[in-house]
PDB file of N, CA and C in Angstrom:
ATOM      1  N   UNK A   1     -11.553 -44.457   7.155  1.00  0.00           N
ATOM      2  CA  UNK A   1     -11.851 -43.068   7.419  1.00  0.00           C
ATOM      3  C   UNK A   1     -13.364 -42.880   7.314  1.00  0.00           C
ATOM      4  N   UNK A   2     -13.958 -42.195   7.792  1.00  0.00           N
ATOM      5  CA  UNK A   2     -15.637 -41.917   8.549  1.00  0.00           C
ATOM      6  C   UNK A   2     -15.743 -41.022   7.285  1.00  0.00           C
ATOM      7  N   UNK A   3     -17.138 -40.622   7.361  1.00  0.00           N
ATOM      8  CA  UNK A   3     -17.636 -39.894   6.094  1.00  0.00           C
ATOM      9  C   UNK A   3     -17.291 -38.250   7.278  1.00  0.00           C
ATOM     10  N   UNK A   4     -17.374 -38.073   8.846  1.00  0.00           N
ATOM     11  CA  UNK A   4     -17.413 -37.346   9.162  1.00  0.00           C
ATOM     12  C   UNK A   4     -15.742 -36.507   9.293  1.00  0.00           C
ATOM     13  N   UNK A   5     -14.913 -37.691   9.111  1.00  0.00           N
ATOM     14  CA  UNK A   5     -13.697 -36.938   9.072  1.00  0.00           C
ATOM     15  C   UNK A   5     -13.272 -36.521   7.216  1.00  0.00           C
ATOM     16  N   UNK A   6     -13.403 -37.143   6.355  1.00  0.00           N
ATOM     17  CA  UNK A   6     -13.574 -36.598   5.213  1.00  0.00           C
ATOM     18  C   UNK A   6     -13.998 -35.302   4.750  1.00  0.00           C
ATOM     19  N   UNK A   7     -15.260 -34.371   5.958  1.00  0.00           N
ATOM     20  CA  UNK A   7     -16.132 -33.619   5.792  1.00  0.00           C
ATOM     21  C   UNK A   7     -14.812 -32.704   6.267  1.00  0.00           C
ATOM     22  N   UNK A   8     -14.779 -32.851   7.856  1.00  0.00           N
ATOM     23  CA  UNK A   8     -13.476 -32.030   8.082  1.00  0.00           C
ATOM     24  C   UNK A   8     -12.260 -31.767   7.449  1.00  0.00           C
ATOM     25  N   UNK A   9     -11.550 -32.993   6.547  1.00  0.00           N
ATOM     26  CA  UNK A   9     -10.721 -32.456   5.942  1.00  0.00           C
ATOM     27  C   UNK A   9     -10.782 -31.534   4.368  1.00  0.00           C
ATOM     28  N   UNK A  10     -12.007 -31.797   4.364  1.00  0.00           N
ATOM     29  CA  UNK A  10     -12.650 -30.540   2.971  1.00  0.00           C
ATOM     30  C   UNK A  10     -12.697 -29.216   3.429  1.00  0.00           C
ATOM     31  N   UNK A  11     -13.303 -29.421   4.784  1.00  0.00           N
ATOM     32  CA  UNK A  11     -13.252 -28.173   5.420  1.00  0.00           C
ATOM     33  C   UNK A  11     -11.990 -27.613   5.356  1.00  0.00           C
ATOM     34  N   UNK A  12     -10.980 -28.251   6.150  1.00  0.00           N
ATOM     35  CA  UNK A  12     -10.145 -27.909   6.340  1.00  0.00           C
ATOM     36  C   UNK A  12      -9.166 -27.269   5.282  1.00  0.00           C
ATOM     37  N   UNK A  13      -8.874 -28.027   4.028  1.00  0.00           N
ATOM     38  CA  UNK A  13      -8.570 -27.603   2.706  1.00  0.00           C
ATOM     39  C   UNK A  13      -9.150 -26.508   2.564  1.00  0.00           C
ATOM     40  N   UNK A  14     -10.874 -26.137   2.572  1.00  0.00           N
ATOM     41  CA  UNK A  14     -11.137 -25.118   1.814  1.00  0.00           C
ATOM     42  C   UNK A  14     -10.696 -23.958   2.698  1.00  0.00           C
ATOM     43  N   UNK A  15     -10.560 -24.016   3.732  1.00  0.00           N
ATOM     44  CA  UNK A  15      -9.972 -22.907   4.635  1.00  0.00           C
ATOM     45  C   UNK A  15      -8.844 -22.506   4.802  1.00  0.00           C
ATOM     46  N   UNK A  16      -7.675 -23.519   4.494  1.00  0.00           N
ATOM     47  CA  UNK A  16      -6.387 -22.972   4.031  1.00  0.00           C
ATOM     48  C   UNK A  16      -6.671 -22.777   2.326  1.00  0.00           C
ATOM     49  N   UNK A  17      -7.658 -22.693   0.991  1.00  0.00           N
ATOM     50  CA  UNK A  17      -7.339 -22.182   0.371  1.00  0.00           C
ATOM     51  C   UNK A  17      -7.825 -20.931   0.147  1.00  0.00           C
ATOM     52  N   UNK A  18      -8.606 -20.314   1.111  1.00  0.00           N
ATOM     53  CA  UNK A  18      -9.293 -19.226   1.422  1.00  0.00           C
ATOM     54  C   UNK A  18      -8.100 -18.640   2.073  1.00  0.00           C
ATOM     55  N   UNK A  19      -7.473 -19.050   2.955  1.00  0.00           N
ATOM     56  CA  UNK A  19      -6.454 -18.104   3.640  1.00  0.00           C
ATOM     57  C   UNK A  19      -5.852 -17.768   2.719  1.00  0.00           C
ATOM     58  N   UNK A  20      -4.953 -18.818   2.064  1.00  0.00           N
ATOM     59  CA  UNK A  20      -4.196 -18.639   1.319  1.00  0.00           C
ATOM     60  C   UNK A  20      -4.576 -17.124  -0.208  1.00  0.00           C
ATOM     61  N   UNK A  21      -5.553 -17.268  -0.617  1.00  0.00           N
ATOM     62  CA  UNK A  21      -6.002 -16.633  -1.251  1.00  0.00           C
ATOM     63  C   UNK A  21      -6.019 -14.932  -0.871  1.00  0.00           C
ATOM     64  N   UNK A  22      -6.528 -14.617   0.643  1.00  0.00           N
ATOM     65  CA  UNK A  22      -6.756 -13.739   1.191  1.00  0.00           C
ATOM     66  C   UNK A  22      -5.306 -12.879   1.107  1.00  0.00           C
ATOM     67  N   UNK A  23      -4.415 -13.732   2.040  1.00  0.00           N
ATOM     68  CA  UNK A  23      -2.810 -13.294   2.042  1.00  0.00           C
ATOM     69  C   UNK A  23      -2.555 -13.065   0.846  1.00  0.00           C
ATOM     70  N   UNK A  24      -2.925 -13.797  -0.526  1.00  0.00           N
ATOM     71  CA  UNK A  24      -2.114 -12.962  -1.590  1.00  0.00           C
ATOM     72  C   UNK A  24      -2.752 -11.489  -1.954  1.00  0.00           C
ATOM     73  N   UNK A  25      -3.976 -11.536  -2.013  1.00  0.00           N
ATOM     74  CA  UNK A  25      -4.556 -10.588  -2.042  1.00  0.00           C
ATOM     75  C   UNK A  25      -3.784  -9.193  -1.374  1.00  0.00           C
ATOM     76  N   UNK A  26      -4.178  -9.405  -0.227  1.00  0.00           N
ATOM     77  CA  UNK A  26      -3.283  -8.560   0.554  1.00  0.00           C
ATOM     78  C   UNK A  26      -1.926  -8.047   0.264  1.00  0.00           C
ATOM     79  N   UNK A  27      -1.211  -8.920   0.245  1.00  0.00           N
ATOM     80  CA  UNK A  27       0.205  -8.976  -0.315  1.00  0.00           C
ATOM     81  C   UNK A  27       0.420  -8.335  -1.538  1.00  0.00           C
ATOM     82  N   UNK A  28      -0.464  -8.802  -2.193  1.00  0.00           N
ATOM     83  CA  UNK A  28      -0.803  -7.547  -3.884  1.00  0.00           C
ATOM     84  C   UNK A  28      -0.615  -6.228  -3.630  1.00  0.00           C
ATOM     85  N   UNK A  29      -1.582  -5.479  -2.946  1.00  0.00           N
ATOM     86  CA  UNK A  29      -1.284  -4.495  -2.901  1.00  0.00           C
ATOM     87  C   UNK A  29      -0.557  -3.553  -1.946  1.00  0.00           C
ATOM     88  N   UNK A  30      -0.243  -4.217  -0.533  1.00  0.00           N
ATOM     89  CA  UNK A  30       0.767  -3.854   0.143  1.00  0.00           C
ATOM     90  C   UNK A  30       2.066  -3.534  -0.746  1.00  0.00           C
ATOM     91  N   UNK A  31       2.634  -4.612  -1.767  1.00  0.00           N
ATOM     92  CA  UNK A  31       3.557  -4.548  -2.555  1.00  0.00           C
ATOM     93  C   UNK A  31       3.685  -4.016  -3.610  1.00  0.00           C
ATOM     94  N   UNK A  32       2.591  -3.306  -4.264  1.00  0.00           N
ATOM     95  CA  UNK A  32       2.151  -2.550  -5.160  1.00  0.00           C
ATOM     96  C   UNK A  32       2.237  -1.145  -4.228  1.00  0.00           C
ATOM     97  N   UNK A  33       2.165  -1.095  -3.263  1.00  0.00           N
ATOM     98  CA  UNK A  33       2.104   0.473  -2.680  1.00  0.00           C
ATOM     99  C   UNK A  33       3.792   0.562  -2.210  1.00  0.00           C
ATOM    100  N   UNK A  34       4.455  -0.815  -1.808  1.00  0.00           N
ATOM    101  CA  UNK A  34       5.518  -0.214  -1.367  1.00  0.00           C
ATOM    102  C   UNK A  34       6.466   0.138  -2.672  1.00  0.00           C
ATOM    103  N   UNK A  35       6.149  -0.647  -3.454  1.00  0.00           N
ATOM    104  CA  UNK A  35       7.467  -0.298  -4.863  1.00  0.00           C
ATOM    105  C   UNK A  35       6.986   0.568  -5.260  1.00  0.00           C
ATOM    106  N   UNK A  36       5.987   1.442  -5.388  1.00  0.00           N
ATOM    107  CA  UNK A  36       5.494   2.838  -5.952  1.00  0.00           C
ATOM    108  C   UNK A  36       6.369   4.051  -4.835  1.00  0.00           C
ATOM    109  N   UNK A  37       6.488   3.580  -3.857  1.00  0.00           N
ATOM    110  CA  UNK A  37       7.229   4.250  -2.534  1.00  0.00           C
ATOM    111  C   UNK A  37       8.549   3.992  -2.792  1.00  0.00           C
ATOM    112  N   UNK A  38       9.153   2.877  -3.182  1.00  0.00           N
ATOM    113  CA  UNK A  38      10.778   2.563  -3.559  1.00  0.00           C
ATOM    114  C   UNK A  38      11.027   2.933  -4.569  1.00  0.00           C
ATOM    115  N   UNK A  39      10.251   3.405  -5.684  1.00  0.00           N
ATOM    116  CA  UNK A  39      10.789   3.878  -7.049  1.00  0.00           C
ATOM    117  C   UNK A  39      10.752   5.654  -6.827  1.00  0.00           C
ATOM    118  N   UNK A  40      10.094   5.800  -6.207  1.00  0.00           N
ATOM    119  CA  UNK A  40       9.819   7.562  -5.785  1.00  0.00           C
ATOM    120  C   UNK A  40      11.098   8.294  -4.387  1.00  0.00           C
ATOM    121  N   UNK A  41      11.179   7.237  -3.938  1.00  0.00           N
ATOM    122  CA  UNK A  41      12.572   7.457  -2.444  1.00  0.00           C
ATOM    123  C   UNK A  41      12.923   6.785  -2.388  1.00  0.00           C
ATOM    124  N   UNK A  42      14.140   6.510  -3.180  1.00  0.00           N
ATOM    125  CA  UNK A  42      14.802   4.740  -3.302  1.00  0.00           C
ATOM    126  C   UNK A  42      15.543   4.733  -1.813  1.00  0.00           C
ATOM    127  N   UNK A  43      16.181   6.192  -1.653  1.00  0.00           N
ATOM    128  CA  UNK A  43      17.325   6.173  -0.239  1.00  0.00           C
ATOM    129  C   UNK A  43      16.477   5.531   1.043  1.00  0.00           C
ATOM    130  N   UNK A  44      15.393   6.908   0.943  1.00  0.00           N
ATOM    131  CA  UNK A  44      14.726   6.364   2.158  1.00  0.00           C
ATOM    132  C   UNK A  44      14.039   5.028   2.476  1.00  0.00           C
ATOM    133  N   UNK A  45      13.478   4.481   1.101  1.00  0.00           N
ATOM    134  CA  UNK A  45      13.317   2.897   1.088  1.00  0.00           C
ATOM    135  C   UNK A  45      14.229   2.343   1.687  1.00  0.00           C
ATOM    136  N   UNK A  46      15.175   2.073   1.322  1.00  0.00           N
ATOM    137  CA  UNK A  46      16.447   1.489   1.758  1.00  0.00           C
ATOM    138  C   UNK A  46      16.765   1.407   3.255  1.00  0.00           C
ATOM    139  N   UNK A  47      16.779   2.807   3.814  1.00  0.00           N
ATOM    140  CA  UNK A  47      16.903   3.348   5.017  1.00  0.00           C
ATOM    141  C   UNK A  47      15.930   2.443   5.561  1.00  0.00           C
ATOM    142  N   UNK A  48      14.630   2.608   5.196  1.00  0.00           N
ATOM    143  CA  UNK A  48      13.547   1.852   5.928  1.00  0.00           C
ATOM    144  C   UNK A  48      13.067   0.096   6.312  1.00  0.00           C
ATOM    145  N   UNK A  49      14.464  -0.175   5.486  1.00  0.00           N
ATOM    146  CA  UNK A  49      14.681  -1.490   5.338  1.00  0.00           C
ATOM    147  C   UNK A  49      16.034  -1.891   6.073  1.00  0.00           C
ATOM    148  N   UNK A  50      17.221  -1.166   5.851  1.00  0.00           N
ATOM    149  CA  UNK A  50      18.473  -1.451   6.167  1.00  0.00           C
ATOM    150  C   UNK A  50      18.426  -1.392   7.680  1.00  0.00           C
ATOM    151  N   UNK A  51      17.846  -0.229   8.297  1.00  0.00           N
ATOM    152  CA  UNK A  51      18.255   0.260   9.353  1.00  0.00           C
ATOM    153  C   UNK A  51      17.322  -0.614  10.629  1.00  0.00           C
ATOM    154  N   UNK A  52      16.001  -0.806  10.736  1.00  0.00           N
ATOM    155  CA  UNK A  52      15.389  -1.561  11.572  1.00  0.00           C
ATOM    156  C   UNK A  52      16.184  -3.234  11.602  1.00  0.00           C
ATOM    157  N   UNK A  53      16.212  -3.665   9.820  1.00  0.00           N
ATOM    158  CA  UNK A  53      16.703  -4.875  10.126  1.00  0.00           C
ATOM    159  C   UNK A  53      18.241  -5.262  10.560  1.00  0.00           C
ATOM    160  N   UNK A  54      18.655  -4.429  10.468  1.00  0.00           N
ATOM    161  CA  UNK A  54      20.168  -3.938  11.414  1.00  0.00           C
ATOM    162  C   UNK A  54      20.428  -4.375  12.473  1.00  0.00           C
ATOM    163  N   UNK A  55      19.407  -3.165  13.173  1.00  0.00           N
ATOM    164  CA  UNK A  55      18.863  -3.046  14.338  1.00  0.00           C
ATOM    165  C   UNK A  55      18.724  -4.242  15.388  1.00  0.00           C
ATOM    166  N   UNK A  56      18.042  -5.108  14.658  1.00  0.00           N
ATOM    167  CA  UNK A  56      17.097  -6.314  15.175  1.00  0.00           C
ATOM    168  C   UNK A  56      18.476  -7.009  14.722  1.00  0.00           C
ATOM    169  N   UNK A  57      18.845  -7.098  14.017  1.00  0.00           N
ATOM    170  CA  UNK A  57      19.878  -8.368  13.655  1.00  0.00           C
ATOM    171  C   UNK A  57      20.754  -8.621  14.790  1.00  0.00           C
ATOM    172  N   UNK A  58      21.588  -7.397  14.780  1.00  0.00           N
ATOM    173  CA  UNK A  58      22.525  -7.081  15.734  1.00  0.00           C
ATOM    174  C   UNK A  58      22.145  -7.084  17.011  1.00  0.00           C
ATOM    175  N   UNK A  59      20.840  -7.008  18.072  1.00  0.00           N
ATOM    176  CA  UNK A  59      20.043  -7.462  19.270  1.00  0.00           C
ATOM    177  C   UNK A  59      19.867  -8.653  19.365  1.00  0.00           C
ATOM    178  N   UNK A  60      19.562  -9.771  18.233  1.00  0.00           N
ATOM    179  CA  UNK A  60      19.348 -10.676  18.270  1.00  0.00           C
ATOM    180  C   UNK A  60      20.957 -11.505  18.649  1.00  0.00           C
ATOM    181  N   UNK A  61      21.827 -11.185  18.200  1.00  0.00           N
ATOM    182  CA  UNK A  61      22.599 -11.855  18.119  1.00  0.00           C
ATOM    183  C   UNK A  61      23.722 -11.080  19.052  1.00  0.00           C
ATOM    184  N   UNK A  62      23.413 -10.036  20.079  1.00  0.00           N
ATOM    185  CA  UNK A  62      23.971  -9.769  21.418  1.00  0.00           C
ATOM    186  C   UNK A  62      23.166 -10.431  22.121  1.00  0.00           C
ATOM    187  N   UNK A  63      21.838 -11.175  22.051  1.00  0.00           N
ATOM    188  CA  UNK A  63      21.410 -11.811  23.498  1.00  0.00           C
ATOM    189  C   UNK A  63      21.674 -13.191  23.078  1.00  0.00           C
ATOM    190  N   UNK A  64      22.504 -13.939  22.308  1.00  0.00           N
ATOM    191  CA  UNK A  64      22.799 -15.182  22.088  1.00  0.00           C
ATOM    192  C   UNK A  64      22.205 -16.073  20.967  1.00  0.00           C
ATOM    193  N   UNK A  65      21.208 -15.178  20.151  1.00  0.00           N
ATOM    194  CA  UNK A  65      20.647 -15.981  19.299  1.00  0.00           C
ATOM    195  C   UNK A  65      22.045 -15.950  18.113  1.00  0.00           C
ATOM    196  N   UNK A  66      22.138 -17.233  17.320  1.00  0.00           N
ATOM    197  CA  UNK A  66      22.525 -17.679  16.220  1.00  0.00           C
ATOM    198  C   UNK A  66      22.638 -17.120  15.195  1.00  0.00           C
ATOM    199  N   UNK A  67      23.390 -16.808  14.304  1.00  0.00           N
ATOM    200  CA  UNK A  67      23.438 -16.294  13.370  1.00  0.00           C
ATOM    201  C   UNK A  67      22.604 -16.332  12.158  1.00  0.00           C
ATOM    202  N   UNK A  68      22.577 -17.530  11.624  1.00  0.00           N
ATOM    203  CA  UNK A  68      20.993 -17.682  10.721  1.00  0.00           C
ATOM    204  C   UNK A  68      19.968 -17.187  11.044  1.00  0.00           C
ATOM    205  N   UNK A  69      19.846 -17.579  12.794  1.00  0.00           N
ATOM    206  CA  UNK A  69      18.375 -17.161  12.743  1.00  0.00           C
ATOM    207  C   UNK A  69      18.531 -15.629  13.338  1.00  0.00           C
ATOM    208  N   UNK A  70      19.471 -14.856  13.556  1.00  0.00           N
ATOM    209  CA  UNK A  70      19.847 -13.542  13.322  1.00  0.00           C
ATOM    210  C   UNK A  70      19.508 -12.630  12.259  1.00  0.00           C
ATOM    211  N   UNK A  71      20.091 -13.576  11.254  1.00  0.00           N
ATOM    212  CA  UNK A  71      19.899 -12.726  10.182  1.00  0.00           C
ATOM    213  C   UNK A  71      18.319 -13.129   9.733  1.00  0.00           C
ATOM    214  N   UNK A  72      17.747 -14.184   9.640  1.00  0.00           N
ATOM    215  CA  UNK A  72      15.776 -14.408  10.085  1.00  0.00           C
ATOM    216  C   UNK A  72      15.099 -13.078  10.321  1.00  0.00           C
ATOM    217  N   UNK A  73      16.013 -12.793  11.399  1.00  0.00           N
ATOM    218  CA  UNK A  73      15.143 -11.973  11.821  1.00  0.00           C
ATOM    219  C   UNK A  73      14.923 -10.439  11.937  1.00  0.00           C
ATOM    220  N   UNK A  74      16.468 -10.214  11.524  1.00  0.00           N
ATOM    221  CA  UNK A  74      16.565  -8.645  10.654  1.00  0.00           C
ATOM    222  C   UNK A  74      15.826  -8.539   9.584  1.00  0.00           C
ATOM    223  N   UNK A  75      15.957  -9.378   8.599  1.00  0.00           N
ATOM    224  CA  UNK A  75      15.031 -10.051   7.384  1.00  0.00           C
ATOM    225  C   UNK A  75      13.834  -9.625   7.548  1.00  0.00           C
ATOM    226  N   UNK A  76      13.307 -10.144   8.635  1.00  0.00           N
ATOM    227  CA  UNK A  76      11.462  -9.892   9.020  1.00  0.00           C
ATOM    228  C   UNK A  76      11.254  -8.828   9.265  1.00  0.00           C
ATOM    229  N   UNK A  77      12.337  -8.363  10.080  1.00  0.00           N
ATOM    230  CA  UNK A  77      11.900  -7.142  10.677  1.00  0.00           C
ATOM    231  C   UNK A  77      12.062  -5.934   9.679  1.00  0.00           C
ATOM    232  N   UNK A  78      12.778  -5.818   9.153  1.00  0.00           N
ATOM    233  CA  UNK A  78      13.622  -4.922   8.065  1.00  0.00           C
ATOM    234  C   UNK A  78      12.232  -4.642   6.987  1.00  0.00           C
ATOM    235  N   UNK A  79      11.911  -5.915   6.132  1.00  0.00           N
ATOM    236  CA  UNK A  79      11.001  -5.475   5.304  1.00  0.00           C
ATOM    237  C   UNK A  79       9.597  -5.376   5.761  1.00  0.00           C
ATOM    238  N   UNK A  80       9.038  -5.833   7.202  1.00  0.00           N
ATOM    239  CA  UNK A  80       7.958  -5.798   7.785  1.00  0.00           C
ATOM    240  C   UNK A  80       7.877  -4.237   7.524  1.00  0.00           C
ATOM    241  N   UNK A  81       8.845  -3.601   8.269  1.00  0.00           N
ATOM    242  CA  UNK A  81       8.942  -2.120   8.481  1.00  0.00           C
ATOM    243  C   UNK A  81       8.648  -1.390   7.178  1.00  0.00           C
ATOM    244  N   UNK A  82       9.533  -1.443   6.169  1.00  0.00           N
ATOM    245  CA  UNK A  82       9.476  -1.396   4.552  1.00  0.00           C
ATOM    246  C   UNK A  82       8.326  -1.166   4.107  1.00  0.00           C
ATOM    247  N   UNK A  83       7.376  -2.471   4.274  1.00  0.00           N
ATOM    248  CA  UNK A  83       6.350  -2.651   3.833  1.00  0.00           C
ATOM    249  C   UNK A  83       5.186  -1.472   4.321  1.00  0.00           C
ATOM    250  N   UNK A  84       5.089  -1.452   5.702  1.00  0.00           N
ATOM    251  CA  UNK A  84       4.362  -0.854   6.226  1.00  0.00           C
ATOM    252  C   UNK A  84       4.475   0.804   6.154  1.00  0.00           C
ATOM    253  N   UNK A  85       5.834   1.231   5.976  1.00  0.00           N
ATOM    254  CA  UNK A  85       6.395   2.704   5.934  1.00  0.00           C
ATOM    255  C   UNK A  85       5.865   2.658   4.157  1.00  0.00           C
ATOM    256  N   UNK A  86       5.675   1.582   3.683  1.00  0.00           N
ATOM    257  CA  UNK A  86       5.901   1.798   1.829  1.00  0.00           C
ATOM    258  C   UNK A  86       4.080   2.095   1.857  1.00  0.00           C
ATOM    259  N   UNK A  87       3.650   0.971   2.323  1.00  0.00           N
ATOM    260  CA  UNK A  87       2.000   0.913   2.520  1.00  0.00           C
ATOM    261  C   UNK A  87       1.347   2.392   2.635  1.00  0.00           C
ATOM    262  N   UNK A  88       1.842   2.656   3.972  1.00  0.00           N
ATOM    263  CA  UNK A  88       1.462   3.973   4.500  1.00  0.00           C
ATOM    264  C   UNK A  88       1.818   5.621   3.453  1.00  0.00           C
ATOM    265  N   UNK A  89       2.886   5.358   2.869  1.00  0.00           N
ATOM    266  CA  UNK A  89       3.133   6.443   2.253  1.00  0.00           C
ATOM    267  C   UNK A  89       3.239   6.324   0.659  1.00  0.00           C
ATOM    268  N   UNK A  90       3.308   5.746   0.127  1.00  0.00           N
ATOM    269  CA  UNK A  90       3.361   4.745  -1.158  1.00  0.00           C
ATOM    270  C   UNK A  90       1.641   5.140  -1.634  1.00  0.00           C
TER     271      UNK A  90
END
């Protein structure tokens, strides 16, 4: 291995631990705003979670997708929504 690919893979490390770092960050307080929002409107939390990832579940799996990855993707979608309705009003 070259001294120049060594360089790149430092790079590379330090930039996924910078990402990595960033996303939790983020994630901190997105999740700090939405459970301040779920402890204050537990229903509508719920609602804001149940009902999109429903939604998406049940689409996913009328156009032929699989059931695991059905439920994937209510999952994503469900608390994406959550998060962002919790973010925003939270």
């Amino acid at each position: 291995m070259s001294s120049g690919e060594v360089v790149l893979w430092v790079v590379l490390g330090l930039a996924a631990a910078a990402l990595l770092a960033f996303a939790a960050i983020v994630l901190r307080f997105v999740a700090k705003a939405a459970l301040s929002y779920a402890r204050r409107k537990p229903l509508q939390a719920v609602a804001f979670f149940a009902l999109p990832g429903g939604l998406a579940a049940f689409t996913a799996t009328f156009f032929g997708a699989g059931l695991p990855l059905a439920m994937g993707i209510g999952l994503a979608v469900g608390l994406s929504v959550f998060l962002l309705v919790g973010m925003e009003l939270g």
